[in-house]
Protein backbone atom coordinates (compact mmCIF):
# COMPACT_ATOMS: atom_id res chain seq x y z
CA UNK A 1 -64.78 210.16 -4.22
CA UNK A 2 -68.52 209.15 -2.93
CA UNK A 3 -68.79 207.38 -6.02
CA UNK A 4 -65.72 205.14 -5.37
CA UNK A 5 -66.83 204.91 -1.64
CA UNK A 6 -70.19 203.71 -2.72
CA UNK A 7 -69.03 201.01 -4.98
CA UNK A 8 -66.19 199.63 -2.43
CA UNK A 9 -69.58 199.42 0.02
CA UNK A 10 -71.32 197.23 -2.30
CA UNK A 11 -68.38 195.08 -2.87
CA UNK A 12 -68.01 194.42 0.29
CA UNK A 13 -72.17 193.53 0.78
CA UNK A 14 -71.26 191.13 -2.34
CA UNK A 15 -68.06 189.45 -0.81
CA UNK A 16 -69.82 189.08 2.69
CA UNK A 17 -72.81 187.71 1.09
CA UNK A 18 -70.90 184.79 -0.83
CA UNK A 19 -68.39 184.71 2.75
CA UNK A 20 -71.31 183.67 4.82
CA UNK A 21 -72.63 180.34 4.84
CA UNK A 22 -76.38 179.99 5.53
CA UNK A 23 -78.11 179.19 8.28
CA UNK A 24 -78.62 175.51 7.46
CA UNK A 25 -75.54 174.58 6.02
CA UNK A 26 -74.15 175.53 9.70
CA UNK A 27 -76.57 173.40 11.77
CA UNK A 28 -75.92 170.62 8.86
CA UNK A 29 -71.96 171.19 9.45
CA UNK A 30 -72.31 170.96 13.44
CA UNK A 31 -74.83 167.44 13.17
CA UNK A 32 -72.12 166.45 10.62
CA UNK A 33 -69.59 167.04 13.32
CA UNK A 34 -71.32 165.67 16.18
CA UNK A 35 -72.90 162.22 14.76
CA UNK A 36 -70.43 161.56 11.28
CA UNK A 37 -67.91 159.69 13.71
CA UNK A 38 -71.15 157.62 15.06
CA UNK A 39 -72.65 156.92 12.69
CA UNK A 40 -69.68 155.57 10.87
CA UNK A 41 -68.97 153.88 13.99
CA UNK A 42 -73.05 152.18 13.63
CA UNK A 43 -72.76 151.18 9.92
CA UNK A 44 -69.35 149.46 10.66
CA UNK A 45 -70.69 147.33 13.60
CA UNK A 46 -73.81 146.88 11.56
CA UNK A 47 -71.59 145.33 8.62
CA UNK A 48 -69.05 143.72 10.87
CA UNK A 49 -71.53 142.00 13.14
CA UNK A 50 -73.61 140.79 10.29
CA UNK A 51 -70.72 138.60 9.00
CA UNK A 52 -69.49 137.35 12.12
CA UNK A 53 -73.41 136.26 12.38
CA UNK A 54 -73.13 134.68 9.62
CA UNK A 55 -69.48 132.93 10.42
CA UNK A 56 -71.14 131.65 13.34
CA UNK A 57 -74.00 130.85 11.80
CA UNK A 58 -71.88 128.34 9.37
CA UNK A 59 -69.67 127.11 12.06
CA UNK A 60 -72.99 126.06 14.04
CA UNK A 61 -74.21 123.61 10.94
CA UNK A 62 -70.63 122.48 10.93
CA UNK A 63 -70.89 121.42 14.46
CA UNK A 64 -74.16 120.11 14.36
CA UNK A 65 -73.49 118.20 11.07
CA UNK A 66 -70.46 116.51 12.77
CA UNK A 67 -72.69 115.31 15.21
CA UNK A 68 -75.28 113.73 13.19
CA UNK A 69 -77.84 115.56 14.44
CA UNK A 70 -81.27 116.02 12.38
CA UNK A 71 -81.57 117.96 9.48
CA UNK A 72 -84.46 119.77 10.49
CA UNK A 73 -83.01 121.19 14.12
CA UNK A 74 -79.92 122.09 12.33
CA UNK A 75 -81.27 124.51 9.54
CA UNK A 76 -83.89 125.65 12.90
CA UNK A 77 -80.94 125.99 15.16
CA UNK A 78 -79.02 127.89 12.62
CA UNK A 79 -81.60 130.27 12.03
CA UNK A 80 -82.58 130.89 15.23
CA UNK A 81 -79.34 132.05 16.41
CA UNK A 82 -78.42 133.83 13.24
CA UNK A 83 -81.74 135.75 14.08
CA UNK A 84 -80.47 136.42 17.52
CA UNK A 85 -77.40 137.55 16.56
CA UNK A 86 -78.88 140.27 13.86
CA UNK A 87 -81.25 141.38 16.70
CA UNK A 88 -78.25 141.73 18.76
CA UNK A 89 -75.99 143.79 15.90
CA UNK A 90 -78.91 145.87 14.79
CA UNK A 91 -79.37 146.88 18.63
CA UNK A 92 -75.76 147.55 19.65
CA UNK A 93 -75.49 149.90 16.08
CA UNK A 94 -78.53 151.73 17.03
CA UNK A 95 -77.35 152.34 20.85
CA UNK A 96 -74.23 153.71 18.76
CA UNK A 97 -75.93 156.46 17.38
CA UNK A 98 -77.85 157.35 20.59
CA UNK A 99 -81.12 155.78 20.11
CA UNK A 100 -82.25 154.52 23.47
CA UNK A 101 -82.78 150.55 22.95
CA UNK A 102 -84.14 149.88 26.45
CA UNK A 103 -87.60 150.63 25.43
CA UNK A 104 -86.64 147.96 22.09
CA UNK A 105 -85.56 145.40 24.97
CA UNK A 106 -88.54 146.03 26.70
CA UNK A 107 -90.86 145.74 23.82
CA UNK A 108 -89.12 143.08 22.37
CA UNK A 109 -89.38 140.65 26.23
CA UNK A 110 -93.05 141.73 26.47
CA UNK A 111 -93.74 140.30 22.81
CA UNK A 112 -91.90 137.05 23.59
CA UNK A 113 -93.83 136.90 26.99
CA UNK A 114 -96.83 137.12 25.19
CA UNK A 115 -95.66 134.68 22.29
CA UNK A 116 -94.89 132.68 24.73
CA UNK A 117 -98.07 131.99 26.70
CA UNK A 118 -99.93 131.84 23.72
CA UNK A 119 -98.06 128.73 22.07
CA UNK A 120 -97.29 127.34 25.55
CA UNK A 121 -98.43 123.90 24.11
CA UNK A 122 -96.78 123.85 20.69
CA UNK A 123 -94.10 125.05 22.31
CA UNK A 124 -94.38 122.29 24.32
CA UNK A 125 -94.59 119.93 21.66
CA UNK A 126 -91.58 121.83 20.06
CA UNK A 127 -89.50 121.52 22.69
CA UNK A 128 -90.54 117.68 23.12
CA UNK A 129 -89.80 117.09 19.19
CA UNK A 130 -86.17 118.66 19.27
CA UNK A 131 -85.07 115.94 21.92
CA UNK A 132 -86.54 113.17 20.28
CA UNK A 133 -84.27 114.09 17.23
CA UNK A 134 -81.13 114.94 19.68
CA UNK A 135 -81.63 111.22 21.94
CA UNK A 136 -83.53 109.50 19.42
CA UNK A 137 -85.59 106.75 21.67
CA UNK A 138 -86.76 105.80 18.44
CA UNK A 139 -86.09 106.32 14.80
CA UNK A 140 -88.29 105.65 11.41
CA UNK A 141 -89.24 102.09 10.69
CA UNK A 142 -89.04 101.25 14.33
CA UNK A 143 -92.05 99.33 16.10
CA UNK A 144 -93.30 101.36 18.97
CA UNK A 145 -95.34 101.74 22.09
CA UNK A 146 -96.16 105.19 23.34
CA UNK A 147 -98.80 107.77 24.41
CA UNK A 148 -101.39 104.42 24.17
CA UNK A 149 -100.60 103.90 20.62
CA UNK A 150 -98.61 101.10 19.43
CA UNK A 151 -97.18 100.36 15.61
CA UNK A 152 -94.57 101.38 13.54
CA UNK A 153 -93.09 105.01 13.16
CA UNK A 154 -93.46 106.58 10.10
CA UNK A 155 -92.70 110.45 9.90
CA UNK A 156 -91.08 112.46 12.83
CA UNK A 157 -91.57 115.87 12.63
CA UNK A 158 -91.11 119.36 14.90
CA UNK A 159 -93.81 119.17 16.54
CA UNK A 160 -95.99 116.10 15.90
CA UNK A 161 -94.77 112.21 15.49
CA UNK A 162 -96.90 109.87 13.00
CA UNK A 163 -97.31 105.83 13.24
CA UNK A 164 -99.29 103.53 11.57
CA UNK A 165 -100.87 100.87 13.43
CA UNK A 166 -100.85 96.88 12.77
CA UNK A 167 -104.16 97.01 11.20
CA UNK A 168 -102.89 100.17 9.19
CA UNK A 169 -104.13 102.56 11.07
CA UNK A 170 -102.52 106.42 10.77
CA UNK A 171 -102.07 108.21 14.38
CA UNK A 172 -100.65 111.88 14.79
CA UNK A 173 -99.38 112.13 18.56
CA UNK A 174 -98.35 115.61 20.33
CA UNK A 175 -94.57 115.04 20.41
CA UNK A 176 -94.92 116.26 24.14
CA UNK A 177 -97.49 113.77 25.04
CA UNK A 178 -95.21 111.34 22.99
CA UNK A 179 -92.15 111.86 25.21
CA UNK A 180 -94.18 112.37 28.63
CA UNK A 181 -94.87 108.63 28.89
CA UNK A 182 -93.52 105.41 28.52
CA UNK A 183 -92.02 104.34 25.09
CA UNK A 184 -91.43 100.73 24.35
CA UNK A 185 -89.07 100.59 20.97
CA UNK A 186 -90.36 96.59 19.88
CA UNK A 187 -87.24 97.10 16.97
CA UNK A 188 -84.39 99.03 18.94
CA UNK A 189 -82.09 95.56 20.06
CA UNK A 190 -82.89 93.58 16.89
CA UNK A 191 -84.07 90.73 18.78
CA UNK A 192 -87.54 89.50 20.67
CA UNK A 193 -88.35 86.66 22.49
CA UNK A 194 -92.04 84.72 21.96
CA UNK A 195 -93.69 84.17 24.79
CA UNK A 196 -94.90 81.11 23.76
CA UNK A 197 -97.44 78.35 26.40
CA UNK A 198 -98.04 74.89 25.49
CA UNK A 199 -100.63 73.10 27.51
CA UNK A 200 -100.72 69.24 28.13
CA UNK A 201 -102.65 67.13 30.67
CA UNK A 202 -101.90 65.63 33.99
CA UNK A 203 -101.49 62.31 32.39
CA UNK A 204 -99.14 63.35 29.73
CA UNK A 205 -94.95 62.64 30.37
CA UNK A 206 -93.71 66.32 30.42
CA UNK A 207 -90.35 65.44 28.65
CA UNK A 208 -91.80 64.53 26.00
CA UNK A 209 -93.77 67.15 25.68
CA UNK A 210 -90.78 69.63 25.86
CA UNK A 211 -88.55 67.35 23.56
CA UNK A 212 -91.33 67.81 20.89
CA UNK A 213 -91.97 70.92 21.65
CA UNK A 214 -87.69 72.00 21.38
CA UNK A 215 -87.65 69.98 18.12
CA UNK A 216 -90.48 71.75 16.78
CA UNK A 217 -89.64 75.23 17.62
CA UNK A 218 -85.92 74.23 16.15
CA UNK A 219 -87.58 73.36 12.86
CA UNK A 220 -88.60 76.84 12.52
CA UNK A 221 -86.51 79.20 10.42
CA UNK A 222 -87.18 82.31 11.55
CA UNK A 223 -86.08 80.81 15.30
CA UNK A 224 -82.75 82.04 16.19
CA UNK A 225 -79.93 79.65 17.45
CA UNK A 226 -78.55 82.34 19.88
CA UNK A 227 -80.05 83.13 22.26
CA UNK A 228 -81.12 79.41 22.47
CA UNK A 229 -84.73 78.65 22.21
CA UNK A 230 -86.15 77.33 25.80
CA UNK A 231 -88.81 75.16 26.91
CA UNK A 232 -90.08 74.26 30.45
CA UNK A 233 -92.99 74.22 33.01
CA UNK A 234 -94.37 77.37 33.45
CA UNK A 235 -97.17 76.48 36.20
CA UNK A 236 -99.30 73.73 36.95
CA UNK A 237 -103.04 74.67 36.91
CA UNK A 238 -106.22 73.05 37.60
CA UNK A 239 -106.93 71.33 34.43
CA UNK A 240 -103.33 71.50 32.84
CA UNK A 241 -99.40 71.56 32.91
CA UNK A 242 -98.52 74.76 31.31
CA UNK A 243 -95.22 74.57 29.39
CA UNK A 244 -93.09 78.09 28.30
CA UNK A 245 -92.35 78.05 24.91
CA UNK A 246 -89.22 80.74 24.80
CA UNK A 247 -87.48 81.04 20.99
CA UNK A 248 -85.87 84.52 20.06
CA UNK A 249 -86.14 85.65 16.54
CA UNK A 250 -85.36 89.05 14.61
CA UNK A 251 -87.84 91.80 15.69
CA UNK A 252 -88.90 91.98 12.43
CA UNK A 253 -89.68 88.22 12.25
CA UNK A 254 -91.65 88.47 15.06
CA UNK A 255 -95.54 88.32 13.92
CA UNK A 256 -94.56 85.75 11.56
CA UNK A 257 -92.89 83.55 13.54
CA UNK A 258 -95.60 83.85 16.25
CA UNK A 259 -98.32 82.45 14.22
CA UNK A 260 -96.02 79.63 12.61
CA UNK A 261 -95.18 78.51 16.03
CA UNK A 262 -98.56 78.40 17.27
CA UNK A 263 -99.59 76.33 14.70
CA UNK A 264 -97.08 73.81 14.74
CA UNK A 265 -96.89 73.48 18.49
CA UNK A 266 -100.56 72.34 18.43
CA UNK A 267 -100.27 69.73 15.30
CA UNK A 268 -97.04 68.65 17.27
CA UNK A 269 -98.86 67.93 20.36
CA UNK A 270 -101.82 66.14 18.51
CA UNK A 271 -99.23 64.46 16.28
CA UNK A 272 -97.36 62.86 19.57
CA UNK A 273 -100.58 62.32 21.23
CA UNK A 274 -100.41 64.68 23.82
CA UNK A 275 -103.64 65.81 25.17
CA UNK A 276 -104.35 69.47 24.83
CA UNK A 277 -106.71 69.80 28.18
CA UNK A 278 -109.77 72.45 28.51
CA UNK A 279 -111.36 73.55 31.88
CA UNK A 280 -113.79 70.82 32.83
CA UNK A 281 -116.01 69.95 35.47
CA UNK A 282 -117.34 67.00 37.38
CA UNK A 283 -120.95 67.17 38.32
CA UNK A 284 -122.61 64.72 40.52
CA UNK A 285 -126.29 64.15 41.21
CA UNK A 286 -127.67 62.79 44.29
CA UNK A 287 -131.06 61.13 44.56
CA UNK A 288 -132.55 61.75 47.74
CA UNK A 289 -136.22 59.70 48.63
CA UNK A 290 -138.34 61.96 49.83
């Protein structure tokens, strides 16, 4: 009977020990419990918010493409805002879980702050680059004044814009000192006028002048026939008659055209013998007896 007793004891030791779940698997079970449905909850916003990033992301270039705007602020746009996006996902899955992202915020606006002041001029010139590709005052190829540098554009990037001059000069400008000026675009209408002056003297007949000078300039095939070509007195000097000299050619005509002109005005003049006057002076001596 005590041996029966004994063994139904030790059965029951046996069942209870294989009954009772250890210590760990319990606290395991409860954190199971308490933070499964959350952090299910994070990985599906995590996954879910990535590809509507992305969507957006897509539908952004889209946009941007429509518009013509420049390659290199879409693919930056893009970016940017997917990155803000992610930052935004990763953020709202971690606050699901119960991980206090103020202190990320905080960290995070502290680190652009500091990012910030410490590019404050590239930034600058960043900032001054993307609307020069959005408004385009000027494109590549064009002829250009700006930032007290004047010739012909040849690369526009982010943050810098390069030109060479007449004499072939290469100039990097600061896009933000570029667009905090002036800028004369020489090539944007297609058209310039010479300003063009013809001098004759006092003794000369000033219609004939200008009806050499008109037939002359007319010659000339770089000299466009609209906007007509114009010639007339310009001022009336000391020494001379100044006559304006006024023909419109393509803007990319221009340099030629100006020294063509110039030369044939002045064999025109000779050639009708018209007197090209200088500054001269009369000096008279007086003999006094002493």
């Amino acid at each position: 009977m005590e041996t029966t007793n004994a063994a139904q004891g030790a059965m029951n030791n046996v069942q209870q020990m294989f009954t009772t779940k250890p210590e760990w698997l319990v606290k395991a079970q409860e954190i199971l419990a308490e933070f499964g449905l959350k952090i299910v909850a994070a990985i599906l916003i995590f996954i879910i918010g990535r590809w509507v990033a992305k969507q957006l992301k897509m539908l952004l270039q889209k946009a941007m493409e429509r518009a013509k705007v420049d390659a290199a602020i879409v693919g930056f746009a893009s970016s940017l805002v997917h990155a803000a996006l992610m930052i935004f996902v990763v953020l709202a899955a971690l606050g699901q879980i119960g991980v206090q992202t103020t202190s990320f915020i905080a960290v995070l606006g502290a680190a652009g702050l500091a990012v910030g002041l410490a590019l404050q001029g590239s930034l600058a010139n960043f900032a001054a680059g993307v609307l020069i590709l959005l408004f385009r005052p000027f494109k590549v190829g064009d002829f250009v004044e700006g930032a007290g540098a004047t010739g012909v554009i040849k690369v526009i990037h982010i943050f810098t814009t390069t030109m060479n001059t007449v004499d072939n000069k290469r100039v990097i400008i600061p896009n933000a000192k570029m667009m905090g000026d002036n800028i004369i675009n020489y090539s944007a209408e297609g058209t310039r006028r010479l300003d063009l002056t013809a001098c004759i003297s006092y003794g000369d007949s000033i219609d004939a002048a200008k009806t050499a000078l008109m037939d002359e300039i007319c010659k000339n095939e770089l000299v466009l026939k609209d906007p007509a070509p114009f010639v007339g007195v310009l001022a009336m000097n000391d020494s001379s008659i100044d006559l304006a000299v006024r023909p419109w050619v393509k803007a990319a005509d221009y340099w030629p055209a100006l020294f063509a002109l110039n030369e044939a005005i002045k064999k025109r003049l000779e050639a009708e013998g018209l007197t090209i006057p200088f500054p001269q002076r009369d000096v008279h001596l007086y003999k006094h007896d002493a």
